[in-house]
C-alpha atoms as a PDB file:
ATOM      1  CA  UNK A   1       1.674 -54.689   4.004  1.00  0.00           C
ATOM      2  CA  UNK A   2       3.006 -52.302   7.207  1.00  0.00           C
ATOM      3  CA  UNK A   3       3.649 -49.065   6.402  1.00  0.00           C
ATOM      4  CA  UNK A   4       6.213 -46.987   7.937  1.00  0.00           C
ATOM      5  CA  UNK A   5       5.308 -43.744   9.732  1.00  0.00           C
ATOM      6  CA  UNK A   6       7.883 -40.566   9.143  1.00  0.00           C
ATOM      7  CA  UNK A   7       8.376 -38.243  11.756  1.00  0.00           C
ATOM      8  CA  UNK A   8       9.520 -35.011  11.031  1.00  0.00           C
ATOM      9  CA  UNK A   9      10.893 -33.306  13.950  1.00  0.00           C
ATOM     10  CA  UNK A  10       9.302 -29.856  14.785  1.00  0.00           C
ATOM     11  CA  UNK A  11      11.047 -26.982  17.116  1.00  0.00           C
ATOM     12  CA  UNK A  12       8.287 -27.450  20.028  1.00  0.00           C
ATOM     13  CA  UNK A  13      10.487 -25.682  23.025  1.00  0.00           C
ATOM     14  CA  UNK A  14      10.453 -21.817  23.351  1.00  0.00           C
ATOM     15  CA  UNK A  15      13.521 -20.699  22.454  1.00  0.00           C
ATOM     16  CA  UNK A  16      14.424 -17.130  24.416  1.00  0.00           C
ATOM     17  CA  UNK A  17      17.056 -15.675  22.204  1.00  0.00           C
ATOM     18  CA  UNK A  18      14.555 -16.176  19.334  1.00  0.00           C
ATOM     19  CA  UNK A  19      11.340 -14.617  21.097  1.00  0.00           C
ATOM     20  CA  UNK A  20      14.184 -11.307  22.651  1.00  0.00           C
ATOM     21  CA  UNK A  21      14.660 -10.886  18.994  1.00  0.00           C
ATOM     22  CA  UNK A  22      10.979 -11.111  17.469  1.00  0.00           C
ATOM     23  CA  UNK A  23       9.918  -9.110  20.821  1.00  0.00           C
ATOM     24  CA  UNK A  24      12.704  -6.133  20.121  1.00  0.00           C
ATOM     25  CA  UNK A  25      11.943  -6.570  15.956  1.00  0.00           C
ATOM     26  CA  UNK A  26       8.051  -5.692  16.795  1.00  0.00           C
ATOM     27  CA  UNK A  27       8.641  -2.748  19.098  1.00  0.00           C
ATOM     28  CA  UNK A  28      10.971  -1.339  17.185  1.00  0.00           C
ATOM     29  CA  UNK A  29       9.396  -1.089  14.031  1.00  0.00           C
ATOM     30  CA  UNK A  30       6.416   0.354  15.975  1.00  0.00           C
ATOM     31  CA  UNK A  31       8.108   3.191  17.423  1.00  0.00           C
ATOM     32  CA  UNK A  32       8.246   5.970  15.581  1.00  0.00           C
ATOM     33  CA  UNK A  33      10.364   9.039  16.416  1.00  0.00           C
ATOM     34  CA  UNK A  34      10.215  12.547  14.363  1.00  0.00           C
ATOM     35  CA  UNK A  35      11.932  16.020  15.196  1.00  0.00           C
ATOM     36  CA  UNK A  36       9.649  19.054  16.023  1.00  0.00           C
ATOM     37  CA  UNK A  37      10.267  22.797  16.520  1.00  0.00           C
ATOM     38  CA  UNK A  38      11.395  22.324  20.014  1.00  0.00           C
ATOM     39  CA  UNK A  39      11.917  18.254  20.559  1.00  0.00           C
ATOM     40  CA  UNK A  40      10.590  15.172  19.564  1.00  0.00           C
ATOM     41  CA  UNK A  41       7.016  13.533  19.280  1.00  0.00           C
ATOM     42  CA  UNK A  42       7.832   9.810  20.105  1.00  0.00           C
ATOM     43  CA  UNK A  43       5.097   7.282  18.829  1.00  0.00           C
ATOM     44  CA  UNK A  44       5.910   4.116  21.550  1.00  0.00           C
ATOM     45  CA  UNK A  45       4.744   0.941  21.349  1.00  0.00           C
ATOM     46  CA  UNK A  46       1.811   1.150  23.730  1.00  0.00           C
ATOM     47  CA  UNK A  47      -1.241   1.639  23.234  1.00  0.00           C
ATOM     48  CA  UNK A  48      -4.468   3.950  24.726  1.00  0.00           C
ATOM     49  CA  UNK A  49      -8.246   2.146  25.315  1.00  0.00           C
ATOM     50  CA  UNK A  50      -8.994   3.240  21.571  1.00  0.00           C
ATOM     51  CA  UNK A  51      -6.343   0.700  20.221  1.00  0.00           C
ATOM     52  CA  UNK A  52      -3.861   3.436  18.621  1.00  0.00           C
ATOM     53  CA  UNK A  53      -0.521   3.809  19.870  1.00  0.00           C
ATOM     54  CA  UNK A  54       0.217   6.497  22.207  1.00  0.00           C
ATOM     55  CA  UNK A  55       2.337   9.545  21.379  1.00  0.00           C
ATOM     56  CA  UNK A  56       4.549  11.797  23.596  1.00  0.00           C
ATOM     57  CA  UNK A  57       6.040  15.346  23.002  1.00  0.00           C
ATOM     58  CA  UNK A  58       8.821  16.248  24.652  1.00  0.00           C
ATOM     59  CA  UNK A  59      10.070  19.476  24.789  1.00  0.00           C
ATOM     60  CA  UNK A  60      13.718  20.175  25.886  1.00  0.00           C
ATOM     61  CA  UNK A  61      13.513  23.394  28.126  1.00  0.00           C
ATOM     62  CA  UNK A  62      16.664  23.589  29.953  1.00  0.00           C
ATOM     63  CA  UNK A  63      19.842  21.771  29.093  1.00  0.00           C
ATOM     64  CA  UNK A  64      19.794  19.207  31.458  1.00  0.00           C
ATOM     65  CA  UNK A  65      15.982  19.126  31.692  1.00  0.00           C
ATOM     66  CA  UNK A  66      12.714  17.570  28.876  1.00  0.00           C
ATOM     67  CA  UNK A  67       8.627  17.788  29.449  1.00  0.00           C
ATOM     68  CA  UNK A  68       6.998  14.989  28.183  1.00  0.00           C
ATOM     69  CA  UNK A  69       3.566  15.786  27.608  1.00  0.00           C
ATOM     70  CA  UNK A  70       0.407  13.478  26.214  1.00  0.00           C
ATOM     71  CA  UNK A  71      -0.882  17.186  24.259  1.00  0.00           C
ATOM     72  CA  UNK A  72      -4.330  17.273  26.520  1.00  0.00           C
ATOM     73  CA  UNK A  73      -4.948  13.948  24.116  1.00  0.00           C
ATOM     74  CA  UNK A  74      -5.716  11.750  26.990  1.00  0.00           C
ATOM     75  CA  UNK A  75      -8.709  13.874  29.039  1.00  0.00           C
ATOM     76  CA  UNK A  76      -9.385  15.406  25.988  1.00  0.00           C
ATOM     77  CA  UNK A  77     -10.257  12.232  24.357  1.00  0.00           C
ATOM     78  CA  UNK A  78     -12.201  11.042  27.905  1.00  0.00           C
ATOM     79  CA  UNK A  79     -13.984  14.574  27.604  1.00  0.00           C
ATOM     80  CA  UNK A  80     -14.935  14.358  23.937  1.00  0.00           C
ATOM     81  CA  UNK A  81     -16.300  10.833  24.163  1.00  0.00           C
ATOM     82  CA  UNK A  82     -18.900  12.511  27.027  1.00  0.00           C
ATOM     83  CA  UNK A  83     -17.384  11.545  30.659  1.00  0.00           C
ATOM     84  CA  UNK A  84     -17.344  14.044  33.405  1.00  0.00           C
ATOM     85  CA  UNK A  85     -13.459  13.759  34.300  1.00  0.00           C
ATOM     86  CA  UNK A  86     -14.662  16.263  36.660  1.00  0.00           C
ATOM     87  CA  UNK A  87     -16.966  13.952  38.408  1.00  0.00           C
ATOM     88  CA  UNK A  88     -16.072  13.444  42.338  1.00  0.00           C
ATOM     89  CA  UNK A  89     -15.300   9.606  41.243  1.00  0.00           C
ATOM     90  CA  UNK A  90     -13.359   9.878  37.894  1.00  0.00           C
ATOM     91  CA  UNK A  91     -11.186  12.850  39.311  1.00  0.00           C
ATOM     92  CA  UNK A  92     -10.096  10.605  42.136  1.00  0.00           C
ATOM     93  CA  UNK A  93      -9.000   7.182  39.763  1.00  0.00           C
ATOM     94  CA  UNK A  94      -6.998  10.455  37.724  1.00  0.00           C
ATOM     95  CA  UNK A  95      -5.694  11.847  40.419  1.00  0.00           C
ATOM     96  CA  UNK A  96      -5.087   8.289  42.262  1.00  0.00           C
ATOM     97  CA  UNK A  97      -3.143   7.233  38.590  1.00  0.00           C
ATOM     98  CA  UNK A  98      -1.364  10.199  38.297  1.00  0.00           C
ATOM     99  CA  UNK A  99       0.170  10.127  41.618  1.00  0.00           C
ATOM    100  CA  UNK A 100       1.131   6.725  41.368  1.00  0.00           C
ATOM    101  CA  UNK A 101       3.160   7.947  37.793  1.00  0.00           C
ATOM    102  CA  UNK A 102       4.328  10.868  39.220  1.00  0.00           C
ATOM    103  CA  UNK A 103       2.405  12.769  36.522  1.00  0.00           C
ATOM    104  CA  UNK A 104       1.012  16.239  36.781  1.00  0.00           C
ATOM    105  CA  UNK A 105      -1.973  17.794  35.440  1.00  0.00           C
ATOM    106  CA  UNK A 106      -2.658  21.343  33.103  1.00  0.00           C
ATOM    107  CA  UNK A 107      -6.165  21.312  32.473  1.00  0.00           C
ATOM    108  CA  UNK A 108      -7.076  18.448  29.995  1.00  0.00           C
ATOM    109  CA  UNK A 109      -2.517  18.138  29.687  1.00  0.00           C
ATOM    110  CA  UNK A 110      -0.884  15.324  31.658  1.00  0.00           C
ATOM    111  CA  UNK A 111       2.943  16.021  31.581  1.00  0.00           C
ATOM    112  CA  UNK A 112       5.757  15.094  33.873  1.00  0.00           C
ATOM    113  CA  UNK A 113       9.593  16.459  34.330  1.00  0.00           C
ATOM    114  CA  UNK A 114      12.917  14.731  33.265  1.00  0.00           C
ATOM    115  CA  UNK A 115      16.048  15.085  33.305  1.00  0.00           C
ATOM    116  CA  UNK A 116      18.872  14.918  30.652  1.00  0.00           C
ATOM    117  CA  UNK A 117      20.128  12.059  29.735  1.00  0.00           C
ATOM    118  CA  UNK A 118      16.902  10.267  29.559  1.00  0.00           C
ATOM    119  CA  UNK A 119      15.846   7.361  31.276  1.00  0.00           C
ATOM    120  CA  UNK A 120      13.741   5.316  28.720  1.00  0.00           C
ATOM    121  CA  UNK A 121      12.010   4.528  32.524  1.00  0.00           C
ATOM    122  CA  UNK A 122      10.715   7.584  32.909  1.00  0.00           C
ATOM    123  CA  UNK A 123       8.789   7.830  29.387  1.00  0.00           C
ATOM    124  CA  UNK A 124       7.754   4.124  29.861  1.00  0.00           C
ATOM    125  CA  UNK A 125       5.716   4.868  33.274  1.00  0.00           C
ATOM    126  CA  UNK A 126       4.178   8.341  32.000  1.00  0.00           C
ATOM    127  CA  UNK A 127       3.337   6.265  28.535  1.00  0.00           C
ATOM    128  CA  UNK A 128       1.517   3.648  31.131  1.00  0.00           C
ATOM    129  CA  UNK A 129      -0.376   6.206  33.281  1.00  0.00           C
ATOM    130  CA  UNK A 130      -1.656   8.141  30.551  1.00  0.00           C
ATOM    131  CA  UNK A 131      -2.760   4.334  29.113  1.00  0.00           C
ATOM    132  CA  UNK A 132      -4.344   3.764  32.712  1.00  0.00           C
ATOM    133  CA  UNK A 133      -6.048   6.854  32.441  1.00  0.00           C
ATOM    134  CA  UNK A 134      -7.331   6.072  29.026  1.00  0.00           C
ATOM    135  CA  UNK A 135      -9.006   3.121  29.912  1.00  0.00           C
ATOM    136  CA  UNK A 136     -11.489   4.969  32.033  1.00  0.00           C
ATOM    137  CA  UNK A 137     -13.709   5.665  30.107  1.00  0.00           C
ATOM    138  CA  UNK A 138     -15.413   2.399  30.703  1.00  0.00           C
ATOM    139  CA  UNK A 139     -16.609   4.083  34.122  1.00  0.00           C
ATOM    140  CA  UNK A 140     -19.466   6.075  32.023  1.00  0.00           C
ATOM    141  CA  UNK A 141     -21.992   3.201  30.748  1.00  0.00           C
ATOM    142  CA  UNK A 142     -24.497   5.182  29.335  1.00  0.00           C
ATOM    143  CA  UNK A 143     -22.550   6.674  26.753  1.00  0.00           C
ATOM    144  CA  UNK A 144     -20.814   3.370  26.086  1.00  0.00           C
ATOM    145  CA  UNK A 145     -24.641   1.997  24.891  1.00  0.00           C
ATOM    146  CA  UNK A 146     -25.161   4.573  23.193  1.00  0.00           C
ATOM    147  CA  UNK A 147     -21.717   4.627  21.394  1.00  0.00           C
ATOM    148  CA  UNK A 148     -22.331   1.281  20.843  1.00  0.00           C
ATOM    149  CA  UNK A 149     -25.696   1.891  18.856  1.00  0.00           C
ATOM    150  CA  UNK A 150     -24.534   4.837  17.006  1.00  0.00           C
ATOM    151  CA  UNK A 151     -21.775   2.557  15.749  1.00  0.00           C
ATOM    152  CA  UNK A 152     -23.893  -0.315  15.044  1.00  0.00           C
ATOM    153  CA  UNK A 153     -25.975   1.803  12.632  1.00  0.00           C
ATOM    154  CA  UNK A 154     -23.339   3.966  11.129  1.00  0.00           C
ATOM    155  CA  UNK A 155     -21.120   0.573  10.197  1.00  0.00           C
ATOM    156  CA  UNK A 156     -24.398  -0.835   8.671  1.00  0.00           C
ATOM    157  CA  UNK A 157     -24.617   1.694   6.200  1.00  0.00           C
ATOM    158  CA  UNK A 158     -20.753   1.028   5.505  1.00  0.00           C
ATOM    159  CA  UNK A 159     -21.674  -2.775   5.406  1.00  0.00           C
ATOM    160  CA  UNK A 160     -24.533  -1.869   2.704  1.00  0.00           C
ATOM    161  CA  UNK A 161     -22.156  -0.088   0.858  1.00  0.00           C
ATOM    162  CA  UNK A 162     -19.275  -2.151   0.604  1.00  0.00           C
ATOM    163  CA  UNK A 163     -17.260   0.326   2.447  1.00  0.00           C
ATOM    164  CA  UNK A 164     -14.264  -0.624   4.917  1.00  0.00           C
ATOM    165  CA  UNK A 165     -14.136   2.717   6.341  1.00  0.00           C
ATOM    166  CA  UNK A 166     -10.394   3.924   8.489  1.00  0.00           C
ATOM    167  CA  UNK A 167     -11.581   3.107  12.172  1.00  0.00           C
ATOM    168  CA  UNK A 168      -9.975   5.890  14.608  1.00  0.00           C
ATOM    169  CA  UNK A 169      -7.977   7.627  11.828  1.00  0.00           C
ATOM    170  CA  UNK A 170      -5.686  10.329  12.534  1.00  0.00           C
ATOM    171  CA  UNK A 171      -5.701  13.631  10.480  1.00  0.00           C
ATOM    172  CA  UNK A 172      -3.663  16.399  10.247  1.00  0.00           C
ATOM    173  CA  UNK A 173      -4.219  20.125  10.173  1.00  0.00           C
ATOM    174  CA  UNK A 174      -2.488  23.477   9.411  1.00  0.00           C
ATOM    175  CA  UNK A 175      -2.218  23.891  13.156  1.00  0.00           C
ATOM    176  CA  UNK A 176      -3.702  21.054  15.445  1.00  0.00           C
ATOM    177  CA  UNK A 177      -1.874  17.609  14.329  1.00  0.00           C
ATOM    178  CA  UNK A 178      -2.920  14.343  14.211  1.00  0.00           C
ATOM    179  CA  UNK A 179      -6.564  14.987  14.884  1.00  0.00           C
ATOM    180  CA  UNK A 180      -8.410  11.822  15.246  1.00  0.00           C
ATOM    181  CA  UNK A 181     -11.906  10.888  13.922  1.00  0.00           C
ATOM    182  CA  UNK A 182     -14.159   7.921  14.477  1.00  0.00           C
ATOM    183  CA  UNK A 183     -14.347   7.008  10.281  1.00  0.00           C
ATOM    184  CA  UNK A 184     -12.399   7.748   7.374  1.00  0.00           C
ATOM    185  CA  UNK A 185     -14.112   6.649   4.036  1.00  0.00           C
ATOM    186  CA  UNK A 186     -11.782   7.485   1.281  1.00  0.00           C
ATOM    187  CA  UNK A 187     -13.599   8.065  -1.537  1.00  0.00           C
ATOM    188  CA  UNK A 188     -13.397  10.987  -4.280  1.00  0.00           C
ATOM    189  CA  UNK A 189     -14.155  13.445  -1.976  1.00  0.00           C
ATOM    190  CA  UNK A 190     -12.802  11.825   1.728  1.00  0.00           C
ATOM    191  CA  UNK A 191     -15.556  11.746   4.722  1.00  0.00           C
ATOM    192  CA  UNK A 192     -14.590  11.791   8.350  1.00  0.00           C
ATOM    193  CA  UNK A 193     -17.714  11.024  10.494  1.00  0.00           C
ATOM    194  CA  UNK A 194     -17.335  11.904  13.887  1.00  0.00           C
ATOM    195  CA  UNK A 195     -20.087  10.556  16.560  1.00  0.00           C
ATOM    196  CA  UNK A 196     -21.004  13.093  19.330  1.00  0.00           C
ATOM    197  CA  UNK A 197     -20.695  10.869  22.744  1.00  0.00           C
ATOM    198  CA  UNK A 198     -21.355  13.612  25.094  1.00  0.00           C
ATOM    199  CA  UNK A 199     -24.462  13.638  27.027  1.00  0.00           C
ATOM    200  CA  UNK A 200     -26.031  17.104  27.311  1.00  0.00           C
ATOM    201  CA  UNK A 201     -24.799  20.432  26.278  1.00  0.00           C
ATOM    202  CA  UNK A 202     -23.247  20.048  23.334  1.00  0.00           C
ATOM    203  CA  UNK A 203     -21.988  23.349  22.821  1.00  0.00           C
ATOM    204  CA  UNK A 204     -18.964  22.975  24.060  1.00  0.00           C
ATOM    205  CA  UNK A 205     -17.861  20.155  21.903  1.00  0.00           C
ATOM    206  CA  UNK A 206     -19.165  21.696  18.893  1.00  0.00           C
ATOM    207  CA  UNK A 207     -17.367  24.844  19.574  1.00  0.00           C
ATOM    208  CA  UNK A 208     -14.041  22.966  19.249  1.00  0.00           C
ATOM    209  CA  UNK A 209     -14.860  20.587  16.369  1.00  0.00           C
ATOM    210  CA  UNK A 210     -15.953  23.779  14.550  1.00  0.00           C
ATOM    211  CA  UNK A 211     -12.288  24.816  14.738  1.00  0.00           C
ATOM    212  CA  UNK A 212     -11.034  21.268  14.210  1.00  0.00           C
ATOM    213  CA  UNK A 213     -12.925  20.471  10.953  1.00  0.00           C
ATOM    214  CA  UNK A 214     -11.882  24.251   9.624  1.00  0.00           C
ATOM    215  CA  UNK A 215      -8.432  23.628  10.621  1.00  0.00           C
ATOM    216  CA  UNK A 216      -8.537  19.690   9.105  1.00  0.00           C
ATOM    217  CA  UNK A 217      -9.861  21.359   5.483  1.00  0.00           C
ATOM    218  CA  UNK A 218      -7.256  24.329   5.023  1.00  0.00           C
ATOM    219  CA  UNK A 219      -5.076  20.852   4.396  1.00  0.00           C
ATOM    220  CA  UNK A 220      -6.890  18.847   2.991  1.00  0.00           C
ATOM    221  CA  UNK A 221      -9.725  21.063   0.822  1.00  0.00           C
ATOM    222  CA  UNK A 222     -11.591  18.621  -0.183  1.00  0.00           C
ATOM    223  CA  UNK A 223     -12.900  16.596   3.259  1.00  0.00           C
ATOM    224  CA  UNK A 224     -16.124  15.921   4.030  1.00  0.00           C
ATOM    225  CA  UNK A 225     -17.246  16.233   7.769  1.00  0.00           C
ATOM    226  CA  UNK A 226     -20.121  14.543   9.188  1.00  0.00           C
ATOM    227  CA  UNK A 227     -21.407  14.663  12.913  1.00  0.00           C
ATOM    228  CA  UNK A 228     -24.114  12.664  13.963  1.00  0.00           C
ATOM    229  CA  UNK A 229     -25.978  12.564  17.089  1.00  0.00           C
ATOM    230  CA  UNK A 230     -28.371  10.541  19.149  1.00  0.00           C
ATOM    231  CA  UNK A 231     -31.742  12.511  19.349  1.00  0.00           C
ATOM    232  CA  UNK A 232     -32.922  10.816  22.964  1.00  0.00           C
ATOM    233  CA  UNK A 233     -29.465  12.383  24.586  1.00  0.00           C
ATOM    234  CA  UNK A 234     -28.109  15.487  22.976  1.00  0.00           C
ATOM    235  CA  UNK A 235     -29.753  19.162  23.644  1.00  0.00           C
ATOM    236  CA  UNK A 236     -29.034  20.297  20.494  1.00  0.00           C
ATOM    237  CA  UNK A 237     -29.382  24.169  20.961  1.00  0.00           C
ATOM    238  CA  UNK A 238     -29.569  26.878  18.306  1.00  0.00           C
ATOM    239  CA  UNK A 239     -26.092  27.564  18.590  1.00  0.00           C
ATOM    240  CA  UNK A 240     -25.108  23.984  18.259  1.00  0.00           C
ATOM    241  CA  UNK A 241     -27.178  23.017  15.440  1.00  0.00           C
ATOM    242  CA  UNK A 242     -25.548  26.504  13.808  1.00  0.00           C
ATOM    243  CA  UNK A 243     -22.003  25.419  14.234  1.00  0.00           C
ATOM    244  CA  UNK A 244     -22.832  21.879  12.700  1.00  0.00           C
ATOM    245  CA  UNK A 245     -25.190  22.884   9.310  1.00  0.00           C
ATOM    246  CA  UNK A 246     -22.326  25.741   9.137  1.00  0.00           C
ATOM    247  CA  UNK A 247     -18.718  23.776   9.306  1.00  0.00           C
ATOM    248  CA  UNK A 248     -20.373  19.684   8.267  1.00  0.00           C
ATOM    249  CA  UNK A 249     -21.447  18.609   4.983  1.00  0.00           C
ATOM    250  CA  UNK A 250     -23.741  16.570   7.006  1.00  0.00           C
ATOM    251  CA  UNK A 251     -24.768  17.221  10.890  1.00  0.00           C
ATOM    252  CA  UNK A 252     -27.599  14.852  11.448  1.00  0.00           C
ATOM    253  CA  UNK A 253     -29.325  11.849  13.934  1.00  0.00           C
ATOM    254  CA  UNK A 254     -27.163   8.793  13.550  1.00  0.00           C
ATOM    255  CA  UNK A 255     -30.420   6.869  12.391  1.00  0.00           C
ATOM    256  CA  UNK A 256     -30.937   9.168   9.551  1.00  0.00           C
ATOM    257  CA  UNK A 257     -29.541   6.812   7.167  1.00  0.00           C
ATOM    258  CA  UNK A 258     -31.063   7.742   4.153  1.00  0.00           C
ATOM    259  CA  UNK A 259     -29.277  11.449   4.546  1.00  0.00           C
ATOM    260  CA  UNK A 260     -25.795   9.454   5.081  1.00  0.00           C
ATOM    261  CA  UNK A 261     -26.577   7.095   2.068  1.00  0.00           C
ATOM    262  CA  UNK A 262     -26.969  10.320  -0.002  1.00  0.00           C
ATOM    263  CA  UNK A 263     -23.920  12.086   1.406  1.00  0.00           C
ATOM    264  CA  UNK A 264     -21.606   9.249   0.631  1.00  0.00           C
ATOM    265  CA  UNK A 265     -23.630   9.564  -3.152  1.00  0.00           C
ATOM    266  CA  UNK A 266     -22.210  13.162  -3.012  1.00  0.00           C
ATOM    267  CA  UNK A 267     -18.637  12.303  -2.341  1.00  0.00           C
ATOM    268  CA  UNK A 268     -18.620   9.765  -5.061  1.00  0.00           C
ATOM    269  CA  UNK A 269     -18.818   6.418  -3.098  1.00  0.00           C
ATOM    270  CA  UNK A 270     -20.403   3.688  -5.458  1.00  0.00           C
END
């Protein structure tokens, strides 16, 4: 006995109206907008090598006139992850991106100058340069392998735990906002681990987490920083090592497990 086959007809053509308004639904609900002192900070739907979205303050200064800024967060980021952004070969690929965005530079800042009413244009290109510049980071391999061991070990000891740690999360302090850290484990007491990626000196990095982690606890009290390092790359000087025991609950050699096992003990993970 035949039997007879039903075909159920599917939508199998792209359909433009329908992907303008899933396209314009996405971005939307990922931009975020809020009011500060003296302008806006504008989450946009774009995105920096690290995966989170970028953010922009702008600042109106004149009345026909706005400076949108990245907050140092770009080289800063580049900087604290150990590249040389001062390096013959990385300035020029910032410089080269920069001039191609019309973007200028402050030190670790990258801002630009616009003009009232704003052309969504202009914070679209300086939200793509400062993406650009992001992205090279990749030009410093060592620390990459490293990075990527650190990692390895530190999400082990989350994996051995049960723990699905906050990957990049951002924190806020009294004065320096949304402060991001490599791991969040929220636990009884919360632990932000933060690995060092900077080859050599580390004083200079320590000297401004110092301040960071201080600021991050007069919010939230309670927080638990950890720093580790990678013993076959770091100088850790007296003054260093000082900072670290001083402002960390823990400031130790990534592969000093058993120290990280005990810390998360202390802040109540099971």
């Amino acid at each position: 006995m035949g039997g007879r086959v039903i075909v159920i007809p599917v939508e199998t053509t792209l359909n433009p109206d329908q992907l303008r308004a899933s396209l314009s639904a996405f971005w939307n609900s990922a931009l975020a907008i809020e009011p500060t002192r003296n302008g806006l900070t504008v989450a946009v739907p774009q995105t920096g090598a690290d995966g989170w979205q970028l953010v922009l303050e702008l600042t109106r200064v004149s009345s026909g006139a706005v400076r949108v800024s990245d907050a140092g967060r770009t080289l800063g980021g580049l900087f604290a992850h150990g590249q040389n952004i001062e390096a013959q070969t990385m300035a020029g690929h910032v410089a080269e991106l920069l001039r191609q965005g019309q973007v200028e530079r402050d030190g670790f800042e990258l801002f630009r100058w616009v003009s009232l009413p704003l052309d969504p244009t202009d914070l679209h290109v300086f939200a793509e340069t400062i993406g650009a510049v992001s992205h090279l980071w990749v030009l410093h391999e060592s620390t990459v392998r490293t990075q990527d061991i650190a990692d390895r070990t530190l999400r082990r000891v989350f994996s051995d735990r049960q723990i699905e740690p906050r990957v990049g999360a951002m924190l806020d302090g009294k004065t320096e906002k949304r402060v991001r850290v490599d791991y969040l484990v929220e636990a009884g007491k919360p632990v932000a681990f933060e690995i060092l990626r900077r080859r050599g000196r580390l004083l200079p990095v320590m000297e401004q987490w110092g301040y960071r982690w201080q600021d991050l606890q007069k919010v939230s009290p309670s927080l638990m920083p950890v720093m580790l390092y990678d013993r076959t790359s770091h100088e850790i000087d007296e003054a260093s090592r000082a900072i670290g025991e001083d402002v960390c609950s823990l400031f130790c050699a990534y592969d000093e497990t058993e120290r990280i096992h005990e810390l998360l003990t202390k802040a109540g993970v099971a």
